[in-house]
PDB file of N, CA and C in Angstrom:
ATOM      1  N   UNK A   1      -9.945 -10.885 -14.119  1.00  0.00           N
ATOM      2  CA  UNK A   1      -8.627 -11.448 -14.025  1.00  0.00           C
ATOM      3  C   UNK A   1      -8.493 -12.520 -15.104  1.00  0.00           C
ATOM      4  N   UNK A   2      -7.571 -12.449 -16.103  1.00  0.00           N
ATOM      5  CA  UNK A   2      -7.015 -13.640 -16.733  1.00  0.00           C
ATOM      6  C   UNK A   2      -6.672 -14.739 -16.402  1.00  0.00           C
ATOM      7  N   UNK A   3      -6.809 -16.218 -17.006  1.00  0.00           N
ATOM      8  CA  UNK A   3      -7.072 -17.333 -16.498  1.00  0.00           C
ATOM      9  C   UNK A   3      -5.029 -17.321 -16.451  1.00  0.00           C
ATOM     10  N   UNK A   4      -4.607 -17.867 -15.226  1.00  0.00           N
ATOM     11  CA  UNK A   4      -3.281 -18.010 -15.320  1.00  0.00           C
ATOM     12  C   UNK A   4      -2.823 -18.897 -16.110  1.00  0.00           C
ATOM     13  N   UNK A   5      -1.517 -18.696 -17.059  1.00  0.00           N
ATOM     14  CA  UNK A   5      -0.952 -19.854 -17.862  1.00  0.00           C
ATOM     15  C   UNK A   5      -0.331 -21.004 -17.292  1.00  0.00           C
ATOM     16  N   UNK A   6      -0.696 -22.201 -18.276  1.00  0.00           N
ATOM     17  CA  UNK A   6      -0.182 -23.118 -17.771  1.00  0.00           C
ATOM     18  C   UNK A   6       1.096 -23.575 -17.137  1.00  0.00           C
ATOM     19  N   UNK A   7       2.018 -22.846 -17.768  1.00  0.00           N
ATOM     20  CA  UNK A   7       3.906 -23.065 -17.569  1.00  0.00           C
ATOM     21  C   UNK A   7       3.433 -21.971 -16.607  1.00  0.00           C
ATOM     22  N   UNK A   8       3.153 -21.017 -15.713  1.00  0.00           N
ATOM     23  CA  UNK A   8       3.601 -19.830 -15.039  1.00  0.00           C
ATOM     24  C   UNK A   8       3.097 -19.896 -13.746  1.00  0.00           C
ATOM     25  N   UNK A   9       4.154 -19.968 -12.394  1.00  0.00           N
ATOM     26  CA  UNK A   9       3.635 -20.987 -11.446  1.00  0.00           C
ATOM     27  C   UNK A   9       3.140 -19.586 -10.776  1.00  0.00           C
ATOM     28  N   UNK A  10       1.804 -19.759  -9.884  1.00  0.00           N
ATOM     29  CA  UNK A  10       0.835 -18.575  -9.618  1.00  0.00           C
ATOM     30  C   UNK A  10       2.053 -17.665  -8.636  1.00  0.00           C
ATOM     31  N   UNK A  11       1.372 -16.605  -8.592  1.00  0.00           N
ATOM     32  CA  UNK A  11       2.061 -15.614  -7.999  1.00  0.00           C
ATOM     33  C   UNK A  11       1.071 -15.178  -6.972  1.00  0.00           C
ATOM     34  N   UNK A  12       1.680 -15.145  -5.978  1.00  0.00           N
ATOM     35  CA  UNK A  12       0.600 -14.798  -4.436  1.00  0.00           C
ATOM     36  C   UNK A  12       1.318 -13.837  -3.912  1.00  0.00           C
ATOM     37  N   UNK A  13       0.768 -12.555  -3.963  1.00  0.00           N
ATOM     38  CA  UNK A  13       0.732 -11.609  -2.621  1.00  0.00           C
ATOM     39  C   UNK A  13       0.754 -12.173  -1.260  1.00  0.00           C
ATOM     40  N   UNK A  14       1.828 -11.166  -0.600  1.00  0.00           N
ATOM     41  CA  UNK A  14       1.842 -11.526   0.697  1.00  0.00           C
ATOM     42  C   UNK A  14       1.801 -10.117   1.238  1.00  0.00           C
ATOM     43  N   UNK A  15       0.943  -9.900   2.507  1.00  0.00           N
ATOM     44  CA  UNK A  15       1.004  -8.132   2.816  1.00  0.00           C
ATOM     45  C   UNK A  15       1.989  -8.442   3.985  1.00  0.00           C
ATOM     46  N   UNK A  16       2.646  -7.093   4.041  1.00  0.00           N
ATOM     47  CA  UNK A  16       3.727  -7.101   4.650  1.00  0.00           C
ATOM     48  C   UNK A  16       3.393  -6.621   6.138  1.00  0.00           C
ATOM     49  N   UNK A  17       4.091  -7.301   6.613  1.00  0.00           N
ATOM     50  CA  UNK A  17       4.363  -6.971   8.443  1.00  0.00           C
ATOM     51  C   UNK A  17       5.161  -5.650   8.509  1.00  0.00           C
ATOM     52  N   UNK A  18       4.615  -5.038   9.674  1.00  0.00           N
ATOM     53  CA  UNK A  18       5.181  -3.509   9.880  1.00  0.00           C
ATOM     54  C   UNK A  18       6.104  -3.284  11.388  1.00  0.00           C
ATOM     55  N   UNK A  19       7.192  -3.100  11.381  1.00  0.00           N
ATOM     56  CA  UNK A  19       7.757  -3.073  12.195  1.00  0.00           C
ATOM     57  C   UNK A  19       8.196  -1.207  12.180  1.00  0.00           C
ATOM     58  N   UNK A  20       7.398  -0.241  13.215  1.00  0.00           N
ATOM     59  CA  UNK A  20       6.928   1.050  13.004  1.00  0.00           C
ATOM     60  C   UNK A  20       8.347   1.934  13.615  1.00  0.00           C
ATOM     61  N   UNK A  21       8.506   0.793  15.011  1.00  0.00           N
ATOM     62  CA  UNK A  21       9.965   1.788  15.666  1.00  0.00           C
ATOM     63  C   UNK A  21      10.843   0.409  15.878  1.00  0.00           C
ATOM     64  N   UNK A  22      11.939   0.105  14.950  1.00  0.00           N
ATOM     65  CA  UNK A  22      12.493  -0.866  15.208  1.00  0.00           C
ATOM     66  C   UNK A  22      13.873  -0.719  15.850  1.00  0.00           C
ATOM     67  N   UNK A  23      13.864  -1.825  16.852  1.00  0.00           N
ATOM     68  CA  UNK A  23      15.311  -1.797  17.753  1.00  0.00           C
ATOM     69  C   UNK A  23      15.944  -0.886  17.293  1.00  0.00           C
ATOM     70  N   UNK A  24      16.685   0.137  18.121  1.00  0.00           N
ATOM     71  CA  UNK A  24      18.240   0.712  17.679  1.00  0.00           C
ATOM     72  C   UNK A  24      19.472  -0.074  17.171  1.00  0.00           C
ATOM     73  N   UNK A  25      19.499  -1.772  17.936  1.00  0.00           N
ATOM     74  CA  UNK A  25      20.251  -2.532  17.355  1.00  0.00           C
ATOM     75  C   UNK A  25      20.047  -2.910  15.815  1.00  0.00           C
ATOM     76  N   UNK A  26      19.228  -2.570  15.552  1.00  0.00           N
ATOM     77  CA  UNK A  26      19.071  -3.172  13.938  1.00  0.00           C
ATOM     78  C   UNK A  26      19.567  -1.979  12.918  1.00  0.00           C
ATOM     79  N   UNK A  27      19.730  -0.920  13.415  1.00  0.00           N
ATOM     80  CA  UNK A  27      20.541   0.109  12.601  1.00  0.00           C
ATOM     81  C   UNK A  27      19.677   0.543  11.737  1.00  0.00           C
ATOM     82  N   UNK A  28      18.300   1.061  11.682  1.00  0.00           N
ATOM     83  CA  UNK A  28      17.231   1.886  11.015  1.00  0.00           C
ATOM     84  C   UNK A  28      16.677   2.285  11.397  1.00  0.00           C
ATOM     85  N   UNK A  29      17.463   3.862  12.529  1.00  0.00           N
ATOM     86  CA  UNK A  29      16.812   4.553  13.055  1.00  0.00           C
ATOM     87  C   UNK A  29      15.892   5.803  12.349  1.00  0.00           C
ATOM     88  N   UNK A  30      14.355   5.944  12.733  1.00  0.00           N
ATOM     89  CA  UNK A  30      13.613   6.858  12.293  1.00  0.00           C
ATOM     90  C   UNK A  30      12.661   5.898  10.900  1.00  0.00           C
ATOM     91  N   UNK A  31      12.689   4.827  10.786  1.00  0.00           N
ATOM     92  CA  UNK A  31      12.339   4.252  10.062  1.00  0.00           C
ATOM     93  C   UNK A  31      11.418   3.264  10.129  1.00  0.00           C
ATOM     94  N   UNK A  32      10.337   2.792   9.202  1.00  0.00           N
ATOM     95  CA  UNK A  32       9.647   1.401   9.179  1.00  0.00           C
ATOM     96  C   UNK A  32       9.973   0.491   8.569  1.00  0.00           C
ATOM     97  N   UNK A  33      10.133  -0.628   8.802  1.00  0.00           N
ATOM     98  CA  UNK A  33      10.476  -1.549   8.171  1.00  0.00           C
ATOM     99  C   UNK A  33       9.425  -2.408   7.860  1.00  0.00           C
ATOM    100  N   UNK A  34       9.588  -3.185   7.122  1.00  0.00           N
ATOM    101  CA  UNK A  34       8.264  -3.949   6.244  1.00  0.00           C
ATOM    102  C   UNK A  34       8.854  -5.241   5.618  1.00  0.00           C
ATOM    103  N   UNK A  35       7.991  -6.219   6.390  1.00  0.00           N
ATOM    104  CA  UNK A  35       9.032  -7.398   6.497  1.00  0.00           C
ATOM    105  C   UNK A  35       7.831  -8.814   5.818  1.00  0.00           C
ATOM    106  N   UNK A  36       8.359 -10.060   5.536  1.00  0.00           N
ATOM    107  CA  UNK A  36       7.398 -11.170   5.551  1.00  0.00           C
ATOM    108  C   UNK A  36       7.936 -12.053   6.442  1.00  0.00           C
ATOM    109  N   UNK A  37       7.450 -12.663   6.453  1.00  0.00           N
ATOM    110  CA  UNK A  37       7.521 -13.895   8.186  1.00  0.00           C
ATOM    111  C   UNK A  37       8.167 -15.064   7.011  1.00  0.00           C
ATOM    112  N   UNK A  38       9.229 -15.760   7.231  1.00  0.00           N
ATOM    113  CA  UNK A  38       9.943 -16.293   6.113  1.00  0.00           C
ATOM    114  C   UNK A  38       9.086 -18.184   6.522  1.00  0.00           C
ATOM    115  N   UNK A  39       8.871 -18.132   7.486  1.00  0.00           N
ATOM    116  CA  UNK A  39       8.060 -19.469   7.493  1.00  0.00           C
ATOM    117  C   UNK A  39       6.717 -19.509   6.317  1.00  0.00           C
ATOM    118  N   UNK A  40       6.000 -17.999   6.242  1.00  0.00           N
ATOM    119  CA  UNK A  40       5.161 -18.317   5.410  1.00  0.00           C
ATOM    120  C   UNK A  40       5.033 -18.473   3.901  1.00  0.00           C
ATOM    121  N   UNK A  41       6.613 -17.399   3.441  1.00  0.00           N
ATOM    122  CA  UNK A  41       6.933 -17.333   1.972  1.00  0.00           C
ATOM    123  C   UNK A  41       7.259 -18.684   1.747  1.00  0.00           C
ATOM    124  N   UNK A  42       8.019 -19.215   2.679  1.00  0.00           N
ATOM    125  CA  UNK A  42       8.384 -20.737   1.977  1.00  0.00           C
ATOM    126  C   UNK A  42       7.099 -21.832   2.055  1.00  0.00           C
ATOM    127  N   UNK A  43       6.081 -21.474   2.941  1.00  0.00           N
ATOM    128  CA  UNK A  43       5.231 -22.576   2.996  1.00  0.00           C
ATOM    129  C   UNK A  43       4.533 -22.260   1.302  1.00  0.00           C
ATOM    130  N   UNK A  44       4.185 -20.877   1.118  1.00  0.00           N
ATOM    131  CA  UNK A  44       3.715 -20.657  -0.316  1.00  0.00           C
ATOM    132  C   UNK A  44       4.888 -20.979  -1.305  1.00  0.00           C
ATOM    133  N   UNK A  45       6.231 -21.344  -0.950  1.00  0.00           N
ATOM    134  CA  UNK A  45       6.972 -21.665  -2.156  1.00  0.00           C
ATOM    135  C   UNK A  45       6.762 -22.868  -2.159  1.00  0.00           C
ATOM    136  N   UNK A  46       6.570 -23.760  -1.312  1.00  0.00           N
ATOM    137  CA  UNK A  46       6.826 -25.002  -0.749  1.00  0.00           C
ATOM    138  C   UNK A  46       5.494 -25.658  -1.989  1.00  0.00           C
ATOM    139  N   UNK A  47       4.654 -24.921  -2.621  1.00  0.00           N
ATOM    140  CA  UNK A  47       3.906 -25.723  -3.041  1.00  0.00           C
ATOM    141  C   UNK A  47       3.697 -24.923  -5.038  1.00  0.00           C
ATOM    142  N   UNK A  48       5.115 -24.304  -5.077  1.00  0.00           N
ATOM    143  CA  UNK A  48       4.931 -24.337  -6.163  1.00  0.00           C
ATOM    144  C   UNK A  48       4.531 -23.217  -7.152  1.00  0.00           C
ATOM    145  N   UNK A  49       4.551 -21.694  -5.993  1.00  0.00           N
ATOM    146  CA  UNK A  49       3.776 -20.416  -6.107  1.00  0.00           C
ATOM    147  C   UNK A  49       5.051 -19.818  -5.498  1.00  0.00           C
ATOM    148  N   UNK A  50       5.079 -18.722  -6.328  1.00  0.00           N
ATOM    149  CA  UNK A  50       6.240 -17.378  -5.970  1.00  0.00           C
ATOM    150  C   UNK A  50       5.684 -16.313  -4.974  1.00  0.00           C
ATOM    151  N   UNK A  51       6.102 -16.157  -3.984  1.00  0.00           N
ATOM    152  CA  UNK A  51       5.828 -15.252  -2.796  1.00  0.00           C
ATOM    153  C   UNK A  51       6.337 -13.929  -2.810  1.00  0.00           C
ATOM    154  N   UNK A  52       5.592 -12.829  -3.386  1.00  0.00           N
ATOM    155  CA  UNK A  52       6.063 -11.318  -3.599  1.00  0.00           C
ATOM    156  C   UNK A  52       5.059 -10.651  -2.150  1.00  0.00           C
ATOM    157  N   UNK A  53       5.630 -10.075  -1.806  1.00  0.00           N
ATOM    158  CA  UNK A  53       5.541  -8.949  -0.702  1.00  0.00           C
ATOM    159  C   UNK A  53       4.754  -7.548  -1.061  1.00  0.00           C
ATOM    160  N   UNK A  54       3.435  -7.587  -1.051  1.00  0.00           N
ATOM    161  CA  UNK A  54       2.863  -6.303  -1.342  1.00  0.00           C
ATOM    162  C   UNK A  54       3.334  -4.996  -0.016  1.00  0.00           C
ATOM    163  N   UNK A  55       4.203  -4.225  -0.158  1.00  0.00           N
ATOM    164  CA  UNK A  55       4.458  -2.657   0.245  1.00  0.00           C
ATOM    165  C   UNK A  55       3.489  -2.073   0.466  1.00  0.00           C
ATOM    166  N   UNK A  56       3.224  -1.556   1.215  1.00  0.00           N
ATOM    167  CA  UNK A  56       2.610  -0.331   1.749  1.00  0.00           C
ATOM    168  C   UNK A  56       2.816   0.505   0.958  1.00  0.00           C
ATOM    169  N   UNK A  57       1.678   1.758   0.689  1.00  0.00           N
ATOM    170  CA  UNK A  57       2.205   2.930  -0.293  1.00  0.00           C
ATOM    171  C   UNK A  57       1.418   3.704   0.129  1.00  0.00           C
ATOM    172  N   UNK A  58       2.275   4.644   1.013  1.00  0.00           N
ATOM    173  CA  UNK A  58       2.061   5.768   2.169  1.00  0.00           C
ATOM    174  C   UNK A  58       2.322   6.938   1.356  1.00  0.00           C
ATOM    175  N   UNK A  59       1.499   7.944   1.703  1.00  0.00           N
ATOM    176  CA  UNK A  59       1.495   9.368   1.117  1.00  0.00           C
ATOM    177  C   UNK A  59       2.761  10.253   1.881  1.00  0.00           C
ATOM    178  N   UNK A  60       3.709  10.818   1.002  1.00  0.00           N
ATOM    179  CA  UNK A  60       5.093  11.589   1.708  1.00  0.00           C
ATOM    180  C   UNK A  60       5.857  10.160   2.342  1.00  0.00           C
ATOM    181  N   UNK A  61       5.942   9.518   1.489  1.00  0.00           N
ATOM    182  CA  UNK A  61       7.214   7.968   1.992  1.00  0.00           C
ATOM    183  C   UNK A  61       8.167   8.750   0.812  1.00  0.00           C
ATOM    184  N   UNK A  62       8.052   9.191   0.037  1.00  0.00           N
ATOM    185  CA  UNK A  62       8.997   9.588  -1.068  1.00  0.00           C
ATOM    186  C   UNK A  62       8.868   8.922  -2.144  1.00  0.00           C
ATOM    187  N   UNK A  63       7.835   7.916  -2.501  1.00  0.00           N
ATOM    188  CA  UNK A  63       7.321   7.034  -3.493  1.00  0.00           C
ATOM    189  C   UNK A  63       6.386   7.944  -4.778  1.00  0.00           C
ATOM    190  N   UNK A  64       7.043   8.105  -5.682  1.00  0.00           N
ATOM    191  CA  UNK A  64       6.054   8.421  -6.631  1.00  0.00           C
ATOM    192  C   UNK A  64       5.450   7.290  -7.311  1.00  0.00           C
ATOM    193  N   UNK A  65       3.566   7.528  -6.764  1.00  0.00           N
ATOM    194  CA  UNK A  65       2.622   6.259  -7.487  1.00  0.00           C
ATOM    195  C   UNK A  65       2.450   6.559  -8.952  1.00  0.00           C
ATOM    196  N   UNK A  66       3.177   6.876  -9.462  1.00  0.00           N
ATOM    197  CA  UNK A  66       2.878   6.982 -10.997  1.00  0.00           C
ATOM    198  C   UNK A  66       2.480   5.793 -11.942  1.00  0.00           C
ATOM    199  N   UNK A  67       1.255   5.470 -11.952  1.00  0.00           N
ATOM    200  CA  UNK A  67       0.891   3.898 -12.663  1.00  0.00           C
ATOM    201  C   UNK A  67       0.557   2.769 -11.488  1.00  0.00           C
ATOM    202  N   UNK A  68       1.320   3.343 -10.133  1.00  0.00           N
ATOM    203  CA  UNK A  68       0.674   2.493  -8.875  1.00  0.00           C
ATOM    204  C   UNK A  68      -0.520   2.490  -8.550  1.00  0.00           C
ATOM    205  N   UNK A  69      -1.545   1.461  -8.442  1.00  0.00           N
ATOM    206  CA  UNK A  69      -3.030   1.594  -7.901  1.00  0.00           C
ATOM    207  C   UNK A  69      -2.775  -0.292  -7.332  1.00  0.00           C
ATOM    208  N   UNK A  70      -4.114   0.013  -6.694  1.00  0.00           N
ATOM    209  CA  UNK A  70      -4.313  -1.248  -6.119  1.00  0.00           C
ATOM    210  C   UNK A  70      -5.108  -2.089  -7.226  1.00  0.00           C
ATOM    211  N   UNK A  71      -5.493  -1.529  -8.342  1.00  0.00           N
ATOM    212  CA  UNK A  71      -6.181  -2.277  -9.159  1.00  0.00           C
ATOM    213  C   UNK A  71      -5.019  -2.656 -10.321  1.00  0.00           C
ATOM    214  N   UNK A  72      -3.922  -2.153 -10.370  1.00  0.00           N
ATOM    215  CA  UNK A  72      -2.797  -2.988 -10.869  1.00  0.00           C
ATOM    216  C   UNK A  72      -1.886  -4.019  -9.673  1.00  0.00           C
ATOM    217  N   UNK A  73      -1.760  -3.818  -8.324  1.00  0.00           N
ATOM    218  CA  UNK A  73      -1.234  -4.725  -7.900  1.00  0.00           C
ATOM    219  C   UNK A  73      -2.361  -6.156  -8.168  1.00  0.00           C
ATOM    220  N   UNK A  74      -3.657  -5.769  -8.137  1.00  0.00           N
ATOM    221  CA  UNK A  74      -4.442  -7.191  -7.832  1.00  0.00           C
ATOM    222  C   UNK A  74      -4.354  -7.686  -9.455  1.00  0.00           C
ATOM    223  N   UNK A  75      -4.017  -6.966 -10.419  1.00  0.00           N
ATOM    224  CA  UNK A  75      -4.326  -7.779 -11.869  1.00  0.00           C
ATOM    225  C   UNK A  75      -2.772  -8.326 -11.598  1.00  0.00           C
ATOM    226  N   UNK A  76      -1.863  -8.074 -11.089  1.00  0.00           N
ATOM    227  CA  UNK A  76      -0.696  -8.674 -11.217  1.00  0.00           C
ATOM    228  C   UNK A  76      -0.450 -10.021 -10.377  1.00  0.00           C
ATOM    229  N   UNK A  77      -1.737 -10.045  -9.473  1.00  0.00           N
ATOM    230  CA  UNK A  77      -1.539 -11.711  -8.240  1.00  0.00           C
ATOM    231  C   UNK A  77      -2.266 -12.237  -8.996  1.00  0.00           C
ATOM    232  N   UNK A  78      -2.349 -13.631  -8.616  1.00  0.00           N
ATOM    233  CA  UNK A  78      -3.546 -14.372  -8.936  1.00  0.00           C
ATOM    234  C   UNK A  78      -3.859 -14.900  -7.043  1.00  0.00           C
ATOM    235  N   UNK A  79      -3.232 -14.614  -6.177  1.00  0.00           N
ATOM    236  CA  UNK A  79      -3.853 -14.608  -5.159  1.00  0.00           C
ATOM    237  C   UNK A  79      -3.282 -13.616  -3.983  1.00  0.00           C
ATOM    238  N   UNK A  80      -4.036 -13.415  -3.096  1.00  0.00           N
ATOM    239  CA  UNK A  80      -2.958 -12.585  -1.791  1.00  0.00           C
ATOM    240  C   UNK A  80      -3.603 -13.143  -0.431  1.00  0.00           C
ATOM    241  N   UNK A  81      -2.072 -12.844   0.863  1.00  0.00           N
ATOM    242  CA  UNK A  81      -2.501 -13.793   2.192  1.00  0.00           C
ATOM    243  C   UNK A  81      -2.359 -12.591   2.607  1.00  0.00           C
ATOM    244  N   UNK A  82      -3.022 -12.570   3.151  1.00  0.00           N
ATOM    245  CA  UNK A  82      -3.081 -11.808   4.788  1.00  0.00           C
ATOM    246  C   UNK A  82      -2.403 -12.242   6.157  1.00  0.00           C
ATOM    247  N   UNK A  83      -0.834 -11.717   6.562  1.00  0.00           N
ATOM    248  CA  UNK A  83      -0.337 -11.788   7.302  1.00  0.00           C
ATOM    249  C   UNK A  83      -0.641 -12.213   8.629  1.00  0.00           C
ATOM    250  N   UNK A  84      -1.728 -11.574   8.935  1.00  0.00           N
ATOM    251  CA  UNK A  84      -2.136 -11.400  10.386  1.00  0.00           C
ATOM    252  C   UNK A  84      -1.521 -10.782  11.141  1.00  0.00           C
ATOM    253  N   UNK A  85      -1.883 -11.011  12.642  1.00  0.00           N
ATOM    254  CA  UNK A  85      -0.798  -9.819  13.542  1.00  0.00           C
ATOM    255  C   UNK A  85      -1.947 -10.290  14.570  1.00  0.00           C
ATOM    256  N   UNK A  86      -1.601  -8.874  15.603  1.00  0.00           N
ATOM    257  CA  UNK A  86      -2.385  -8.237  16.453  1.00  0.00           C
ATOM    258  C   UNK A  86      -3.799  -7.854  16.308  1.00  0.00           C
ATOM    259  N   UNK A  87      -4.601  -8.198  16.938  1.00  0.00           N
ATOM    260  CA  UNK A  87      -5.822  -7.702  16.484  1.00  0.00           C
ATOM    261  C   UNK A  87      -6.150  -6.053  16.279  1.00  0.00           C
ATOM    262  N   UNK A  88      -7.261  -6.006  15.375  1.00  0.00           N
ATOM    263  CA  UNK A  88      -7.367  -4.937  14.905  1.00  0.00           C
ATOM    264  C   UNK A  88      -7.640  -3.561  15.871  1.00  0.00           C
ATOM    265  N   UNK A  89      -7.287  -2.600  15.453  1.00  0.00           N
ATOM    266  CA  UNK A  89      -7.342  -1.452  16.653  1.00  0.00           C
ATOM    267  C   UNK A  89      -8.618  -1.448  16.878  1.00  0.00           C
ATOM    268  N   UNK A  90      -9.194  -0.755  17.873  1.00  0.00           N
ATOM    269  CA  UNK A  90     -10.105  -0.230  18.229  1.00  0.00           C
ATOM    270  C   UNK A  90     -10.704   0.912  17.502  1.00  0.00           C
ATOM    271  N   UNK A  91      -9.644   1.899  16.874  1.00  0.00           N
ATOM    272  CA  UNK A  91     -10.034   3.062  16.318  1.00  0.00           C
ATOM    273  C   UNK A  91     -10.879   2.503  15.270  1.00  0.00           C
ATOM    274  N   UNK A  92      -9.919   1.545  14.784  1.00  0.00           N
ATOM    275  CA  UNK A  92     -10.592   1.158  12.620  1.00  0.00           C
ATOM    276  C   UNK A  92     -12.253   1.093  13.353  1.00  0.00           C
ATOM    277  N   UNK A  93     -12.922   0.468  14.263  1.00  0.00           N
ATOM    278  CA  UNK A  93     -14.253   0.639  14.314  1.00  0.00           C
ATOM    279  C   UNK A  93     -14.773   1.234  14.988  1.00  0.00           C
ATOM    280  N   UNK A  94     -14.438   2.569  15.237  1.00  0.00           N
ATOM    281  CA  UNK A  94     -14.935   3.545  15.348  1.00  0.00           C
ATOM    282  C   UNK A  94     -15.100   4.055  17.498  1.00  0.00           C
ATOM    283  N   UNK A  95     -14.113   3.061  18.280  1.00  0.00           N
ATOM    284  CA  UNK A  95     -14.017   3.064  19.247  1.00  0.00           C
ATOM    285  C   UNK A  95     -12.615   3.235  19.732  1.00  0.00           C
ATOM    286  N   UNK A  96     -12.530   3.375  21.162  1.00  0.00           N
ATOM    287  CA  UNK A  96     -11.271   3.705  21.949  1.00  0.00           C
ATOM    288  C   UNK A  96     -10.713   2.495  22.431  1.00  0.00           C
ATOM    289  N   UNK A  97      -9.328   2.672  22.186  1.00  0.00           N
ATOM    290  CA  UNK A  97      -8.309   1.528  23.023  1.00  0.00           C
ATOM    291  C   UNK A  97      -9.138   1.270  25.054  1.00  0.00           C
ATOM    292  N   UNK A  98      -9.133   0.067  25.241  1.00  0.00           N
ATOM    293  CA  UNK A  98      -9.251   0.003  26.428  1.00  0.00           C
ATOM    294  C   UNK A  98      -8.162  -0.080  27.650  1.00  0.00           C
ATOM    295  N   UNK A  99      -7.081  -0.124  26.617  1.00  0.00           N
ATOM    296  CA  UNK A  99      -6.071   0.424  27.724  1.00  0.00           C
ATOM    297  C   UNK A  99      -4.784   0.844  26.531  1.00  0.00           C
ATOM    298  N   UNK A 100      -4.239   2.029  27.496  1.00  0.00           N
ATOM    299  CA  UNK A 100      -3.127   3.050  26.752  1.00  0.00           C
ATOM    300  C   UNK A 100      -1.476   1.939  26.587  1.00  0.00           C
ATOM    301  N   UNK A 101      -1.925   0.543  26.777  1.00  0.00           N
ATOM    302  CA  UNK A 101      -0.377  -0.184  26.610  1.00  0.00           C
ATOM    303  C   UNK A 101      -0.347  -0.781  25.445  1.00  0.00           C
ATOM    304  N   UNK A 102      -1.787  -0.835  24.275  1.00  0.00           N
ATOM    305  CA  UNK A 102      -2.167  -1.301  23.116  1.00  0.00           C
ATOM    306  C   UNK A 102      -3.363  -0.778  22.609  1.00  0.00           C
ATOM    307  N   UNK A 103      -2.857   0.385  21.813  1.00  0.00           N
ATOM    308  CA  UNK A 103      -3.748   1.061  21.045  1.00  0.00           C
ATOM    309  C   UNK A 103      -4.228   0.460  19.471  1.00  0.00           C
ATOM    310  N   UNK A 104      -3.551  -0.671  19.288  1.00  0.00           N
ATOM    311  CA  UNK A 104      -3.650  -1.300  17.695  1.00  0.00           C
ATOM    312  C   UNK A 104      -2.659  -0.444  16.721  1.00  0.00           C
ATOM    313  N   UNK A 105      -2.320  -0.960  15.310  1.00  0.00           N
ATOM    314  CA  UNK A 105      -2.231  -0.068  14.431  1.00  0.00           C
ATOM    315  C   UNK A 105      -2.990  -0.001  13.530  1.00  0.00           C
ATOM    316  N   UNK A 106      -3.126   0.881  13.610  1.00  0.00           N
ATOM    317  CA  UNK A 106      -4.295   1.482  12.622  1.00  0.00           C
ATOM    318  C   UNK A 106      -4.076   1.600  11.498  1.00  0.00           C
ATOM    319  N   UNK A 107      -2.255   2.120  11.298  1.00  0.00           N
ATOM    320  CA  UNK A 107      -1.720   2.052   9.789  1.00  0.00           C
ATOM    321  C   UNK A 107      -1.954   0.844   9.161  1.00  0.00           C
ATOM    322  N   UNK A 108      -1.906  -0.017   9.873  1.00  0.00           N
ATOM    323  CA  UNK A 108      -1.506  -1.508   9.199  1.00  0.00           C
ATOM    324  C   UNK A 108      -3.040  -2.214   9.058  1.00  0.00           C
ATOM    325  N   UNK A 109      -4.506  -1.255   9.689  1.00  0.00           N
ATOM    326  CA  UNK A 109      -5.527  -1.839   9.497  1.00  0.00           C
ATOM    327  C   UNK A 109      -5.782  -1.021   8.373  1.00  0.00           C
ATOM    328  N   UNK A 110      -5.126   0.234   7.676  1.00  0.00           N
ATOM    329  CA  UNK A 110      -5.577   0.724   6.537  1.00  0.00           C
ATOM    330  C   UNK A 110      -5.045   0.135   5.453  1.00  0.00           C
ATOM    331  N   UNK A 111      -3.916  -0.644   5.389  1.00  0.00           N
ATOM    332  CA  UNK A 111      -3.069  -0.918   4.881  1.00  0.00           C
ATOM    333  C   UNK A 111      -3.907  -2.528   4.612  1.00  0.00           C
ATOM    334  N   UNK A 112      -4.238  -3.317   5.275  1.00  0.00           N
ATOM    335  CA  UNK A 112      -4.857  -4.565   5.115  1.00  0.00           C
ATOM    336  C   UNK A 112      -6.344  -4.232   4.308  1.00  0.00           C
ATOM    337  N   UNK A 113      -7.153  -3.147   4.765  1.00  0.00           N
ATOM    338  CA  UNK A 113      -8.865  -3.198   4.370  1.00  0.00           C
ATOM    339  C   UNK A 113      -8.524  -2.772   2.876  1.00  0.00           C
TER     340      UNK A 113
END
């Protein structure tokens, strides 16, 4: 990674929150939405760093990765946060939900590792 310039205030990744089946009231039915928690973009603006939203990039979303890799999003941060959430599924390590009312997402643990 290149040493960041002096005039160019850092740029931090933020991974995005997944909202998988969202309300019918919100009018995006059949859809995911992919959101940042606006308390945290501003706490990273708050000190002087631009807060971009790293996307998910799902196979058949209709996204052509042409030039997309994860080894160009990371030369393009000079840092990234990890959202957090829910703890991680059970599946990502290799075990079963202990109960069927919270299975984890798993998308969003492939999407973070």
């Amino acid at each position: 990674m290149s040493p960041v310039a002096p005039d160019r205030p850092l740029r931090i990744g933020l991974s995005a929150r997944l909202m998988h089946t969202p309300p019918a009231e919100l009018g995006f039915p059949g859809k995911t939405l992919q959101y940042l928690e606006q308390s945290i973009a501003h706490w990273i603006m708050s000190r002087g760093a631009i807060a971009l939203m790293v996307p998910t990039l799902e196979s058949g979303g209709g996204l052509e990765r042409r030039g997309i890799s994860v080894k160009a999003v990371v030369a393009a941060l000079d840092g990234l946060v990890l959202q957090g959430g829910t703890d991680v599924s059970p599946l990502s390590y290799g075990e079963d939900p202990i109960s069927p009312l919270w299975p984890g997402d798993r998308v969003r643990d492939l999407y973070e590792i």
